[in-house]
N, C-alpha and C. Protein backbone atom coordinates (compact mmCIF):
# COMPACT_ATOMS: atom_id res chain seq x y z
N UNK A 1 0.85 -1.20 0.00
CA UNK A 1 0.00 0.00 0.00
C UNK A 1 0.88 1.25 0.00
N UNK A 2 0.44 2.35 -0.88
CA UNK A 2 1.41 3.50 -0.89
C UNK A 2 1.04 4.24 -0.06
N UNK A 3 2.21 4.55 0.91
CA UNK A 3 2.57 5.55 1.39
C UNK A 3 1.64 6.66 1.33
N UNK A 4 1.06 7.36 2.21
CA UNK A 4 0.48 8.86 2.29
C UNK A 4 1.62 9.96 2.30
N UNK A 5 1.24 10.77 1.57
CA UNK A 5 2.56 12.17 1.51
C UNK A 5 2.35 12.68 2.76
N UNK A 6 3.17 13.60 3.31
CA UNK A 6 2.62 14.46 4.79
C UNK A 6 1.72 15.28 4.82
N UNK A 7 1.52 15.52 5.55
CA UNK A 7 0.21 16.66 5.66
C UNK A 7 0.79 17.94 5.64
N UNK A 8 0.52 19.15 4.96
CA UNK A 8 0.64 19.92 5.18
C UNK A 8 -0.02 20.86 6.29
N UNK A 9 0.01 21.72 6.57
CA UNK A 9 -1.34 22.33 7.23
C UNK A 9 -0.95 23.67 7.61
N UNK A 10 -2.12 24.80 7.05
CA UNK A 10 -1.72 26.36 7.50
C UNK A 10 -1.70 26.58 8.94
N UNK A 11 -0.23 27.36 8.86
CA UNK A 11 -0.19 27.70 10.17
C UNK A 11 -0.56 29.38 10.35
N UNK A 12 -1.54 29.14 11.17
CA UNK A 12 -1.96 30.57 11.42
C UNK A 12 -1.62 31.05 12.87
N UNK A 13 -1.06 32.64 12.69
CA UNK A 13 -0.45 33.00 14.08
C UNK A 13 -1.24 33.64 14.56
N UNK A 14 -0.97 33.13 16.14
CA UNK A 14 -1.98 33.74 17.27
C UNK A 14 -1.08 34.24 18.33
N UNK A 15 -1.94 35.43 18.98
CA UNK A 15 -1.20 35.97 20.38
C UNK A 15 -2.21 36.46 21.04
N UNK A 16 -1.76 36.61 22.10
CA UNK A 16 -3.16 37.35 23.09
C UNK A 16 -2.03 38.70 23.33
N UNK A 17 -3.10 39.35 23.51
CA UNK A 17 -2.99 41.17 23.69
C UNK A 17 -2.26 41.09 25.01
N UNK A 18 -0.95 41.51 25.25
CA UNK A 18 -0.14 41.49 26.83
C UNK A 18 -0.48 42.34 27.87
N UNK A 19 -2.03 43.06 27.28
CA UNK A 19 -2.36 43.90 28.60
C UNK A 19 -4.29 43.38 28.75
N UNK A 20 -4.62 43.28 27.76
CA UNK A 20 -6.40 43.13 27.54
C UNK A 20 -6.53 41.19 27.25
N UNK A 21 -7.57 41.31 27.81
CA UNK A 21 -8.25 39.64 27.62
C UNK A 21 -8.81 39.90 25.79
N UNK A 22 -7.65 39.91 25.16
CA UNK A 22 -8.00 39.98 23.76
C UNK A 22 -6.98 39.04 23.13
N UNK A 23 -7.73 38.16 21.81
CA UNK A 23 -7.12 37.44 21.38
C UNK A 23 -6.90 37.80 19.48
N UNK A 24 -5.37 37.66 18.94
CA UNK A 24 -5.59 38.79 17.89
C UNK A 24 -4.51 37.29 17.18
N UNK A 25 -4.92 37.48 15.56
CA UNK A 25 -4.89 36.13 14.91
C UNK A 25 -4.77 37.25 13.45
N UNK A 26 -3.95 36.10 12.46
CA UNK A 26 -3.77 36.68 11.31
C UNK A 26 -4.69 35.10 10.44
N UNK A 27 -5.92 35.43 9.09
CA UNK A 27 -5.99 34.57 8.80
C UNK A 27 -5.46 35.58 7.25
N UNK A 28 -4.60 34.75 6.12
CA UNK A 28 -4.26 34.94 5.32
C UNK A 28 -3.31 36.58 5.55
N UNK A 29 -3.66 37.42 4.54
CA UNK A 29 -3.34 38.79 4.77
C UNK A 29 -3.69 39.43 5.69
N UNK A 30 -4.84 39.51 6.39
CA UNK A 30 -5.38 40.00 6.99
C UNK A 30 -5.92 39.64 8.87
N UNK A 31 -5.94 40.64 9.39
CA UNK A 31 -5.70 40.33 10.59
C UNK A 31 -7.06 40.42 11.70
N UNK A 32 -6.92 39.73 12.55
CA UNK A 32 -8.60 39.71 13.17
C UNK A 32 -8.14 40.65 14.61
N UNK A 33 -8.77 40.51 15.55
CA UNK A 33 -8.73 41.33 16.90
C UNK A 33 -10.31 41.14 17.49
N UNK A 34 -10.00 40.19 18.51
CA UNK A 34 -11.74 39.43 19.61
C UNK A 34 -11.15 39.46 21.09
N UNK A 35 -12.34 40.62 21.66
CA UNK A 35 -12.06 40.67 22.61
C UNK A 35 -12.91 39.12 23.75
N UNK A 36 -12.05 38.81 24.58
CA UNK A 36 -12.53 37.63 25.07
C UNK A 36 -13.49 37.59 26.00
N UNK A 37 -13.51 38.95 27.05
CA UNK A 37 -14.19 39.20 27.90
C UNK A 37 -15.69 39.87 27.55
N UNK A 38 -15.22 40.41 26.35
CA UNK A 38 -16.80 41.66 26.35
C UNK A 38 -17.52 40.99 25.36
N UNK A 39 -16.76 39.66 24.61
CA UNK A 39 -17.15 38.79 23.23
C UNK A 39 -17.57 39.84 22.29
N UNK A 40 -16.93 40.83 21.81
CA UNK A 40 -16.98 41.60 20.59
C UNK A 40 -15.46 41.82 19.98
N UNK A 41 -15.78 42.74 18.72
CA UNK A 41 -14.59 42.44 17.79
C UNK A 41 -14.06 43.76 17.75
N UNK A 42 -12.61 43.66 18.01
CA UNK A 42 -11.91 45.05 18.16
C UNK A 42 -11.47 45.26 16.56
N UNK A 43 -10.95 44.22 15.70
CA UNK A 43 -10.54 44.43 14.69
C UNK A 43 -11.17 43.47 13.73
N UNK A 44 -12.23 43.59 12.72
CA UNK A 44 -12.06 42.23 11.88
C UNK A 44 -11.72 42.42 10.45
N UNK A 45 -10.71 41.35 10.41
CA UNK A 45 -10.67 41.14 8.63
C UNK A 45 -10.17 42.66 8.09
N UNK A 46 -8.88 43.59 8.75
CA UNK A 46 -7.99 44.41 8.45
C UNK A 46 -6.81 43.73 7.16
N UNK A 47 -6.62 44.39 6.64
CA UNK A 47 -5.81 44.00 5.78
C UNK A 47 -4.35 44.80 5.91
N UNK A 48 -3.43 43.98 6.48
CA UNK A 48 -1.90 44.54 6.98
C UNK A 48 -0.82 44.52 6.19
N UNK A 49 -0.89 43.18 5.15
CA UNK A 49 0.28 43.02 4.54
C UNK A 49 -0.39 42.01 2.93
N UNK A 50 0.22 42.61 1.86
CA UNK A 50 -0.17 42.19 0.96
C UNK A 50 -0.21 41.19 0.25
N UNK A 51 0.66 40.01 0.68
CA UNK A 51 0.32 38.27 1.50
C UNK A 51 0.22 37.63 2.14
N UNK A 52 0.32 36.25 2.68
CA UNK A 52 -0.12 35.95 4.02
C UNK A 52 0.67 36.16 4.79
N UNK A 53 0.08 36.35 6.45
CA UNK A 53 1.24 36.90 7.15
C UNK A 53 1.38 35.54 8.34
N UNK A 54 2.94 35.59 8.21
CA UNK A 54 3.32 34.46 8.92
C UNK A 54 3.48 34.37 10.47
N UNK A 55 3.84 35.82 10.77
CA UNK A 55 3.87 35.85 12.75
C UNK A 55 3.50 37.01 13.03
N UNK A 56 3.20 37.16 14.42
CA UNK A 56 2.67 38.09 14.86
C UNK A 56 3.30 38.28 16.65
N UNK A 57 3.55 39.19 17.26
CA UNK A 57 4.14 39.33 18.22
C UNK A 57 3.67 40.85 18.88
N UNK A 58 3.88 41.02 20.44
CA UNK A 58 3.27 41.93 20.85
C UNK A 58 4.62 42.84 21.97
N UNK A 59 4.86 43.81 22.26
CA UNK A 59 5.29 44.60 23.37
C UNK A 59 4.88 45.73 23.78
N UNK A 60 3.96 45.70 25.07
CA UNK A 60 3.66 46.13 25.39
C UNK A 60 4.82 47.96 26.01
N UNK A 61 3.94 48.85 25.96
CA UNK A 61 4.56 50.40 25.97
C UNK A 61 3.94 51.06 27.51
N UNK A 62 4.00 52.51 27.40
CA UNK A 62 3.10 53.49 28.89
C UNK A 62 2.26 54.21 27.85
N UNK A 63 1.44 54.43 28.39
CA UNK A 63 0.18 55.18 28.44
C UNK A 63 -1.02 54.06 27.46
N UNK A 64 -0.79 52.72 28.06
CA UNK A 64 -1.69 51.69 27.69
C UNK A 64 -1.94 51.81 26.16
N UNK A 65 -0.23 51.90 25.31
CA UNK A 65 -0.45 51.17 24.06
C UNK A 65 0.87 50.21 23.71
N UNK A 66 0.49 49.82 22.72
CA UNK A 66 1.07 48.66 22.73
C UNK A 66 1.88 48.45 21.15
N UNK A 67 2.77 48.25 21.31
CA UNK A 67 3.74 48.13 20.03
C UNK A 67 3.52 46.37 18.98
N UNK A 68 3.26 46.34 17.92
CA UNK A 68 2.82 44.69 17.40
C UNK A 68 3.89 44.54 16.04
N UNK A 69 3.87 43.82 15.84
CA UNK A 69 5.04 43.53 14.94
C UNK A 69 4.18 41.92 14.26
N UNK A 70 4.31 42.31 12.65
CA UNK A 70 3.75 41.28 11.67
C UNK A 70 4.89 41.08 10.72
N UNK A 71 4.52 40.09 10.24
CA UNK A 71 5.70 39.62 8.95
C UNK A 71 4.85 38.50 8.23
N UNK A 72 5.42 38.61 6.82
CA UNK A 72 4.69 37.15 6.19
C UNK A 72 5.44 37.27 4.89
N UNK A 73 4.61 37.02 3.70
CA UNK A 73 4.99 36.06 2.60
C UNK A 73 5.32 37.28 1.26
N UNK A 74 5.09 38.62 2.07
CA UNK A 74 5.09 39.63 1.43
C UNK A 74 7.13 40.62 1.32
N UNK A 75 7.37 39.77 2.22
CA UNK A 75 8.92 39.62 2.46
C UNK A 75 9.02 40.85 4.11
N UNK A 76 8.15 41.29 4.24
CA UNK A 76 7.98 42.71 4.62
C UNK A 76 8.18 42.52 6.00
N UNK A 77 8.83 43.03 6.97
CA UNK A 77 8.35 43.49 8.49
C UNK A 77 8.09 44.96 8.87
N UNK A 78 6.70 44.56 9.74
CA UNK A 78 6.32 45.96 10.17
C UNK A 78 5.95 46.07 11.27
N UNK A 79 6.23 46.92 12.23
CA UNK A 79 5.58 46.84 13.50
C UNK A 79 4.93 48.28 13.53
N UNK A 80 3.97 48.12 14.37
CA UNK A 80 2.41 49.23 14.57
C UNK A 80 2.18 49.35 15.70
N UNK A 81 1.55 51.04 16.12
CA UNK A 81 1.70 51.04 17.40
C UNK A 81 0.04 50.92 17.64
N UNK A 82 -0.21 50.35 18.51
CA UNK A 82 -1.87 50.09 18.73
C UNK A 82 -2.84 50.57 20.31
N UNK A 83 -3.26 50.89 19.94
CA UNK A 83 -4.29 51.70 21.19
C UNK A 83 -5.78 51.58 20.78
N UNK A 84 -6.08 50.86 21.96
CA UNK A 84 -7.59 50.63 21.62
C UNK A 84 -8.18 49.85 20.72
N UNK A 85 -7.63 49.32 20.18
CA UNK A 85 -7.67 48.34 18.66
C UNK A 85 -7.53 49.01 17.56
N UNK A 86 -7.22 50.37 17.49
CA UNK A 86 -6.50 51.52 16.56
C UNK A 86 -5.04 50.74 16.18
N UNK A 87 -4.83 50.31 14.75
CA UNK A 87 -3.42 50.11 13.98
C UNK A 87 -2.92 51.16 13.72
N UNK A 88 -2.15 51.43 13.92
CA UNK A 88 -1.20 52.86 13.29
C UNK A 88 0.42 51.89 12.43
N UNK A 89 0.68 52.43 11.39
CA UNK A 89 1.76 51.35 11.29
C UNK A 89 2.70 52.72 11.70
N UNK A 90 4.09 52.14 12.07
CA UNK A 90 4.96 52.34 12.68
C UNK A 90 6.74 52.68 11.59
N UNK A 91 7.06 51.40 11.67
CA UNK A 91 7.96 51.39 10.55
C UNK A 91 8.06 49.85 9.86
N UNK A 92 8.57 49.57 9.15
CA UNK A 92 8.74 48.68 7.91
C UNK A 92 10.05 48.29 7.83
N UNK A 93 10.28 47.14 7.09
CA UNK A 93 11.67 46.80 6.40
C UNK A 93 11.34 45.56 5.64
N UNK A 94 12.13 45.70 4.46
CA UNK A 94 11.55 44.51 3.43
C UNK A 94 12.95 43.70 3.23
N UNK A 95 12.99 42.55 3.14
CA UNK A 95 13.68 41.42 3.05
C UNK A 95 13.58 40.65 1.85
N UNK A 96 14.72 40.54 1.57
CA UNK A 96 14.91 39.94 0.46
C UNK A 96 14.40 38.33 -0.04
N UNK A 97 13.50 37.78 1.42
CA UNK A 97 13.31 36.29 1.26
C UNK A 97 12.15 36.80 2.31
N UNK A 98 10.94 35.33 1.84
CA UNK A 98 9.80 35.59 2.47
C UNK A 98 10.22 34.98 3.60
N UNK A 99 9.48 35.86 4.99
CA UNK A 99 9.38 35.67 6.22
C UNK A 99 8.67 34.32 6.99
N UNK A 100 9.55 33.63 7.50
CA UNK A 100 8.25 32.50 8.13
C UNK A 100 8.58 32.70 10.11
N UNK A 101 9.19 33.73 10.94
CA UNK A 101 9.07 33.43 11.90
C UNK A 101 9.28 35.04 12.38
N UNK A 102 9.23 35.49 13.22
CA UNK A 102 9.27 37.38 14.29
C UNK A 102 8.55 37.37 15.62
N UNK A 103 9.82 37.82 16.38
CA UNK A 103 9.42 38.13 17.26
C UNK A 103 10.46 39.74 17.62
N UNK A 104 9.74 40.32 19.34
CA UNK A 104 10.72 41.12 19.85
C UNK A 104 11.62 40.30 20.97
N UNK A 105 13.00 41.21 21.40
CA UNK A 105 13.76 40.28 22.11
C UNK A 105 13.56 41.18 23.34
N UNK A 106 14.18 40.62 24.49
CA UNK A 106 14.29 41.57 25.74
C UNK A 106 14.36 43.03 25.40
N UNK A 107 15.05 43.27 24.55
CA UNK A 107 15.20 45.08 24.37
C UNK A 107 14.50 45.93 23.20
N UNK A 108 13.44 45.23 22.85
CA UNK A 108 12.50 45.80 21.96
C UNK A 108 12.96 45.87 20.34
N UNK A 109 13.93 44.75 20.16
CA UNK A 109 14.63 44.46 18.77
C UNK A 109 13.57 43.20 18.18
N UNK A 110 13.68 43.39 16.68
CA UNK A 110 13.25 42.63 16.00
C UNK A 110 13.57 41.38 15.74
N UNK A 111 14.10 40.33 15.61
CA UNK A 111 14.75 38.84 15.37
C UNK A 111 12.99 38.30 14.91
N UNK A 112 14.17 38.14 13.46
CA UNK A 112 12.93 37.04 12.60
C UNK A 112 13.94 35.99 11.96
N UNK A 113 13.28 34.98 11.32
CA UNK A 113 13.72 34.05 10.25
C UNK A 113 12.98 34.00 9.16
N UNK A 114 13.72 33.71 7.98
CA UNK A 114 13.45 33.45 6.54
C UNK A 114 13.12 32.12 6.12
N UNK A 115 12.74 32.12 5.18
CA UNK A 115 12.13 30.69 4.67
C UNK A 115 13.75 29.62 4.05
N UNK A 116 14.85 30.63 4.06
CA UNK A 116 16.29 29.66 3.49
C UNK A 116 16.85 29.51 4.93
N UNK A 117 16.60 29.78 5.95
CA UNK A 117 17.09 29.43 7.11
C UNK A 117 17.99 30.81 7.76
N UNK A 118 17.84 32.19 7.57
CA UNK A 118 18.56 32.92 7.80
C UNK A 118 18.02 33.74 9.15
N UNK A 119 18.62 33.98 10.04
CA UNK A 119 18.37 34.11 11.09
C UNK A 119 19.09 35.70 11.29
N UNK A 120 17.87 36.94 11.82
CA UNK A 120 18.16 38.58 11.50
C UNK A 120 17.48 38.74 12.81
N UNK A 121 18.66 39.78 12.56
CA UNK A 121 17.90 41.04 14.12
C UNK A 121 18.09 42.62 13.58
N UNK A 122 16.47 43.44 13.69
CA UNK A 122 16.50 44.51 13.27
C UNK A 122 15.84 45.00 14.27
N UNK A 123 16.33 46.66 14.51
CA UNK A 123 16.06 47.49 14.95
C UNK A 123 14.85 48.15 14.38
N UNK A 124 14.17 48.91 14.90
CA UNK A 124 13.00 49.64 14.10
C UNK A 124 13.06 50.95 13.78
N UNK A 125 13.06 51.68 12.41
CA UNK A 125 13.82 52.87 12.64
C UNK A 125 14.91 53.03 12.24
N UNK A 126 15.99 52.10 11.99
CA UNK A 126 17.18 52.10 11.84
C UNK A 126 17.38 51.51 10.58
N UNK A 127 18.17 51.19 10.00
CA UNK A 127 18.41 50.66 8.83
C UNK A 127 18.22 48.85 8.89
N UNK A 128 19.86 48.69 7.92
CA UNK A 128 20.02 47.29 7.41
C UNK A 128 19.55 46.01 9.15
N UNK A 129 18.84 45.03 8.43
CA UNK A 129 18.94 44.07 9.78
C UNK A 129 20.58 43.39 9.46
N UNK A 130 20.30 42.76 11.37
CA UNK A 130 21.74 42.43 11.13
C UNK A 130 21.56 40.55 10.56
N UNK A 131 22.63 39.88 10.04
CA UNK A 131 22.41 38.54 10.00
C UNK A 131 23.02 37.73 11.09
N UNK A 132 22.24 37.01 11.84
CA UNK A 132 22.86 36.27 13.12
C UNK A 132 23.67 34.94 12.94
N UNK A 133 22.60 34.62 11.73
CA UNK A 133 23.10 33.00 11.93
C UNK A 133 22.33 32.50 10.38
N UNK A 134 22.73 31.29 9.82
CA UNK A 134 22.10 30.70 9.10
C UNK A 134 21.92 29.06 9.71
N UNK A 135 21.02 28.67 8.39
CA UNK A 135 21.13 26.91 8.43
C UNK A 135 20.04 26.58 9.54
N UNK A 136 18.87 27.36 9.86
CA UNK A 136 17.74 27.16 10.77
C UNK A 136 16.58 28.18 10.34
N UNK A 137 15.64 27.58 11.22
CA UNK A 137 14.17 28.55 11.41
C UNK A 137 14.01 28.68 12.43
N UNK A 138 13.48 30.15 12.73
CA UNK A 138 13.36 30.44 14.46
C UNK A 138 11.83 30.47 14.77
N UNK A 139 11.51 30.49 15.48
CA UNK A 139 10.72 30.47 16.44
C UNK A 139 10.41 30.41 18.12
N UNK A 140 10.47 31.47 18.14
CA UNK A 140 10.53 31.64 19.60
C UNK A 140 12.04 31.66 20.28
N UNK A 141 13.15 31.54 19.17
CA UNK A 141 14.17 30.98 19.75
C UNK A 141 14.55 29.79 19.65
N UNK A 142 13.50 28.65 19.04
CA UNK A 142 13.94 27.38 19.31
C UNK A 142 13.57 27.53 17.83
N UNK A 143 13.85 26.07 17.00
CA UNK A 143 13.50 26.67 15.95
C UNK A 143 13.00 24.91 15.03
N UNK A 144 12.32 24.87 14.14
CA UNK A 144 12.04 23.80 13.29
C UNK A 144 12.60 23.66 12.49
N UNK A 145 13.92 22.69 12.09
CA UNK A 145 15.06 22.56 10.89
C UNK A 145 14.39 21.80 9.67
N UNK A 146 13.67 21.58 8.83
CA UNK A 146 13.36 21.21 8.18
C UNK A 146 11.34 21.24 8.30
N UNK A 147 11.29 19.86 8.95
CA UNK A 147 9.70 20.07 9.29
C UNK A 147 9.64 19.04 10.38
N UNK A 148 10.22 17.90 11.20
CA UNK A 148 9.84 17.10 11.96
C UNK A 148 10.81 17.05 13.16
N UNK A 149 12.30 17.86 13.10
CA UNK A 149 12.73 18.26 14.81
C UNK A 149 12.94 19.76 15.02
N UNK A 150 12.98 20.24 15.80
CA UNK A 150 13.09 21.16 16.68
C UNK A 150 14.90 21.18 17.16
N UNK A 151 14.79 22.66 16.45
CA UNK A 151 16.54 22.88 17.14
C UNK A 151 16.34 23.73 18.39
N UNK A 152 17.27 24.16 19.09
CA UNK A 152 17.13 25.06 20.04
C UNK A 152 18.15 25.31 20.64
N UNK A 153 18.62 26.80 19.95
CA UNK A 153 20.16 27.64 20.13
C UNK A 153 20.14 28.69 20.73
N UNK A 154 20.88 29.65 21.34
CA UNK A 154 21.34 29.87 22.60
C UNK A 154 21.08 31.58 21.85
N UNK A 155 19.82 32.16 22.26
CA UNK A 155 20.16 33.86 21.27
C UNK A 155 20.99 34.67 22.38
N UNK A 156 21.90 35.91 21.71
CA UNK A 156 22.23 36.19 20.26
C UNK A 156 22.72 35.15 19.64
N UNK A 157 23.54 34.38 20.13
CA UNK A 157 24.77 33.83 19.47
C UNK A 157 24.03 32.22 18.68
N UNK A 158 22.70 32.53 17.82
CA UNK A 158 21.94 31.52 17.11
C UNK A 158 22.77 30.38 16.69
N UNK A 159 24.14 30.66 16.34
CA UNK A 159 24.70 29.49 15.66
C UNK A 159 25.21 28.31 17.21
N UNK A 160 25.40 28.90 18.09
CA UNK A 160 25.18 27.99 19.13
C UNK A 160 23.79 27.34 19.44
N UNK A 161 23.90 25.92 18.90
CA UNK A 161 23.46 24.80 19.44
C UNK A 161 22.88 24.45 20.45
N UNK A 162 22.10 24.43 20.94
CA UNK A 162 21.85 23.60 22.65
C UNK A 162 21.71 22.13 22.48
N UNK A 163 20.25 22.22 21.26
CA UNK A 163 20.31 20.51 21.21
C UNK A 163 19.03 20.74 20.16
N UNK A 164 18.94 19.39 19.82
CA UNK A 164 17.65 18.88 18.66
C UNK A 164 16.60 18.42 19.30
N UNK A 165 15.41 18.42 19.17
CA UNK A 165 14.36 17.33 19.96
C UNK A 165 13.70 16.68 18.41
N UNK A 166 14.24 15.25 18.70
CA UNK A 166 13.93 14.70 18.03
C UNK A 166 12.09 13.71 18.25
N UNK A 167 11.66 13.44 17.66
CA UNK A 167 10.52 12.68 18.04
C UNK A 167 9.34 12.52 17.08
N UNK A 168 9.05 13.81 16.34
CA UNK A 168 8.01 13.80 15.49
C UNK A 168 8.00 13.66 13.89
N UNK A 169 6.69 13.20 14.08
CA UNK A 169 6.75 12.13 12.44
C UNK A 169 6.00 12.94 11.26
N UNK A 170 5.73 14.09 11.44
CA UNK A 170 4.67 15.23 10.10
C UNK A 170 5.32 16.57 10.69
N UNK A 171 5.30 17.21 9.99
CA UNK A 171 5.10 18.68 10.17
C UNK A 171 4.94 19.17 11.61
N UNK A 172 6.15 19.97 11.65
CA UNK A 172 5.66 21.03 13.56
C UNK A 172 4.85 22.54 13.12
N UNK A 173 3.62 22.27 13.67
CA UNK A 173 3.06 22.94 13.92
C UNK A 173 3.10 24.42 14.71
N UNK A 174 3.28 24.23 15.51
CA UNK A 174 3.57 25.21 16.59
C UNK A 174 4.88 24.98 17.60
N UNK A 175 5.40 25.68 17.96
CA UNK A 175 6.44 25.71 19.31
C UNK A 175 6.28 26.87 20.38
N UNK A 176 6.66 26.40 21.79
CA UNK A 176 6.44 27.45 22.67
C UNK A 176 6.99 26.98 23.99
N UNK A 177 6.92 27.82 24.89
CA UNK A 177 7.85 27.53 26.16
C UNK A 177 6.96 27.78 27.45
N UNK A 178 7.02 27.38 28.42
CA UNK A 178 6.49 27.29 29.55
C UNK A 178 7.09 26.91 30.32
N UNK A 179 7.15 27.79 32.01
CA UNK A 179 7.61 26.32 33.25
C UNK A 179 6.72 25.51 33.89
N UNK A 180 7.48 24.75 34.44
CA UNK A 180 6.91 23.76 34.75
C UNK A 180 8.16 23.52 36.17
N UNK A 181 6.96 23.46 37.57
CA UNK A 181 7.93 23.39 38.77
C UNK A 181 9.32 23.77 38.87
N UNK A 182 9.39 25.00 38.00
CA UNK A 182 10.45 26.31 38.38
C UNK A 182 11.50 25.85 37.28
N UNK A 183 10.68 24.92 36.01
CA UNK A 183 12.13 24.36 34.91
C UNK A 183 11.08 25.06 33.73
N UNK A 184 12.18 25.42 32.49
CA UNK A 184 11.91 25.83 31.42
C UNK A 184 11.60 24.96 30.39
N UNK A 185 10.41 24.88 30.07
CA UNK A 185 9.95 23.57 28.76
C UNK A 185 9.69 23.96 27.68
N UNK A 186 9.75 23.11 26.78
CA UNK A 186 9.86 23.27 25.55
C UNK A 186 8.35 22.54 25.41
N UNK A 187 7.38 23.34 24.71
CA UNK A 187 5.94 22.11 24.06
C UNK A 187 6.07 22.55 22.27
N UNK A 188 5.51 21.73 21.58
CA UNK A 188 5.89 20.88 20.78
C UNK A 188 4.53 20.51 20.16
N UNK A 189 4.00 20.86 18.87
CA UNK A 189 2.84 20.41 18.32
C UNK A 189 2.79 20.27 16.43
N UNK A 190 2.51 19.07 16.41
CA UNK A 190 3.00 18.64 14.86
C UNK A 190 1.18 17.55 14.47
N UNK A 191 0.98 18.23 12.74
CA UNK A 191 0.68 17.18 12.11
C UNK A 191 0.84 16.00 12.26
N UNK A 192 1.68 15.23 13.15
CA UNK A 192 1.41 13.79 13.37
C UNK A 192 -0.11 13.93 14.51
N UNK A 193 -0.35 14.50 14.70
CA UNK A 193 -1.65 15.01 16.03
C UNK A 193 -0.78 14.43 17.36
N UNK A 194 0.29 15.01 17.79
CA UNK A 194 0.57 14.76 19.15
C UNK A 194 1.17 16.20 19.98
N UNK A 195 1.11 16.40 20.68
CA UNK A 195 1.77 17.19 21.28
C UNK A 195 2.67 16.52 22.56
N UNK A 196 4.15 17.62 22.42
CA UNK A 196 5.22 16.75 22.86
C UNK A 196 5.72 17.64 23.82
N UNK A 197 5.98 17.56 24.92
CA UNK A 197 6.88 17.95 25.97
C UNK A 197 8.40 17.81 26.00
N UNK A 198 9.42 18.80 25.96
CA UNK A 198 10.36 18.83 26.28
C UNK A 198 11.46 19.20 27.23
N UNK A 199 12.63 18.73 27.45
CA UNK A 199 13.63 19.97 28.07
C UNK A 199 13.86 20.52 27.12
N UNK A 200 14.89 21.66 27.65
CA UNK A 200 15.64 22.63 26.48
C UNK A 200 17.14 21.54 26.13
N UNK A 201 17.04 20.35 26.58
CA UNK A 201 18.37 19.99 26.18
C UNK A 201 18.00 18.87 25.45
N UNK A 202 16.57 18.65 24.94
CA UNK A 202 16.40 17.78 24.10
C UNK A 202 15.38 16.70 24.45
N UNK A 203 15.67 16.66 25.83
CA UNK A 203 14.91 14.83 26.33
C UNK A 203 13.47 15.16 26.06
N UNK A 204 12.38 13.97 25.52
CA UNK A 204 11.41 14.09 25.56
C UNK A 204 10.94 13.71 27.02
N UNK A 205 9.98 14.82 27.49
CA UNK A 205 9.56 14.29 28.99
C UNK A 205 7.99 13.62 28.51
N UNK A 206 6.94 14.09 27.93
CA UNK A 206 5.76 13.56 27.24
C UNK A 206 5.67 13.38 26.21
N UNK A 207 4.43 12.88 25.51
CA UNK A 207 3.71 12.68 24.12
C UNK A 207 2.19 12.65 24.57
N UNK A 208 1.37 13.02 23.86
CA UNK A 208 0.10 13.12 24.31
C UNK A 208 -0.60 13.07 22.86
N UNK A 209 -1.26 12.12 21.79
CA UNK A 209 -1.66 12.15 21.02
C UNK A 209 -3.39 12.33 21.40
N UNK A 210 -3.65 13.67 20.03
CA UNK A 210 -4.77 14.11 20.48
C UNK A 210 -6.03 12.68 19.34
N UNK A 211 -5.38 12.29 19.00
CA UNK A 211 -6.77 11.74 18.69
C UNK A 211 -6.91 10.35 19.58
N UNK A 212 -6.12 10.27 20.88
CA UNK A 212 -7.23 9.40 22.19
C UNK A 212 -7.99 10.75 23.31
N UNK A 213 -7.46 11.77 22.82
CA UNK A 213 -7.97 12.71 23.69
C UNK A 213 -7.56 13.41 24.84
N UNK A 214 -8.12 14.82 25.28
CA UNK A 214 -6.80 14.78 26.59
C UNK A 214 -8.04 14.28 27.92
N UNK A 215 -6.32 14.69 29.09
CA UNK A 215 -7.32 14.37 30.00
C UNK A 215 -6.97 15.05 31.02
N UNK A 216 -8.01 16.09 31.29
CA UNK A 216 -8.07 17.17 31.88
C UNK A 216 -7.62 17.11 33.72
């Protein structure tokens, strides 16, 4: 019997608002904004970037607004300053390769990755980004080398290594970090339908495949 190809599957980016019970999502180009508490819509179906946009990230500012930063397939990064569910864009920088990962770092710098594995940190406002590292995809810092492990290198210095988490059999979905009894984890969610628990040094601590279900 032949083989099934992998699954692909759109990944659409989500964040919650770092000051409001609001949850703000990019589907394609365009960007949504639902507030969770009052169940109405601060933003719907805005149009930010003129293909799909691949991440989305938030830092919060004073006088209760908030700085957001998008990137996608349009090569483009932009971050916008937002108040009230008011977009204002901010500044821009276009890249020579479409965007698949952005975030901000401790000091309100840009660090994204490219779809060839190139790993940048830009200032906003300022000119050229810088290049950190190649031969990965970031996310969050940790990053997906192909489509089924998870690297996870040491920022600034991206080309340092920590370790691989090996384990999954389709496409990673998502990555993200959490503690857990005062340790830093790595979770882990892929097209095979499992979600995976890690250290940062690699060991798998869980697997939890969602199609037996969780258990609360």
């Amino acid at each position: 019997m032949a083989q099934k190809p992998p699954v692909s599957l759109p990944l659409v980016p989500l964040s919650l608002h770092p000051t409001r019970s609001t949850a703000v999502w990019a589907v394609g180009r365009f960007l949504f904004a639902y507030d969770l508490q009052l169940c109405t819509w601060q933003v719907r179906r805005r149009e930010l970037h003129r293909e799909a946009i691949r991440a989305l990230d938030a830092c919060p500012q004073a006088a209760g607004k908030t700085v957001w930063l998008s990137a996608g397939d349009d090569k483009m990064v932009m971050t916008w300053t937002e108040e009230g569910g008011d977009w204002e864009l901010q500044n821009s920088f276009s890249n020579p390769k479409k965007i698949t990962a952005a975030l901000f770092d401790k000091d309100g710098r840009v660090v994204f990755g490219d779809r060839f594995g190139d790993v940048l940190r830009w200032v906003p406002g300022e000119g050229d980004a810088q290049l950190l590292s190649s031969d990965a995809f970031l996310l969050a810092c940790h990053r997906t080398n192909g489509e089924e492990k998870v690297r996870v290198s040491r920022y600034p210095e991206t080309a340092d290594i920590r370790s691989f988490c090996f384990g999954h059999t389709s496409q990673i979905t998502a990555v993200s970090t959490l503690c857990l009894d005062g340790e830093e984890r790595l979770l882990s969610a892929s097209a095979d339908a499992t979600l995976r628990l890690w250290t940062l040094d690699g060991e798998e601590c869980k697997s939890i495949s969602a199609t037996e279900g969780l258990k609360i």
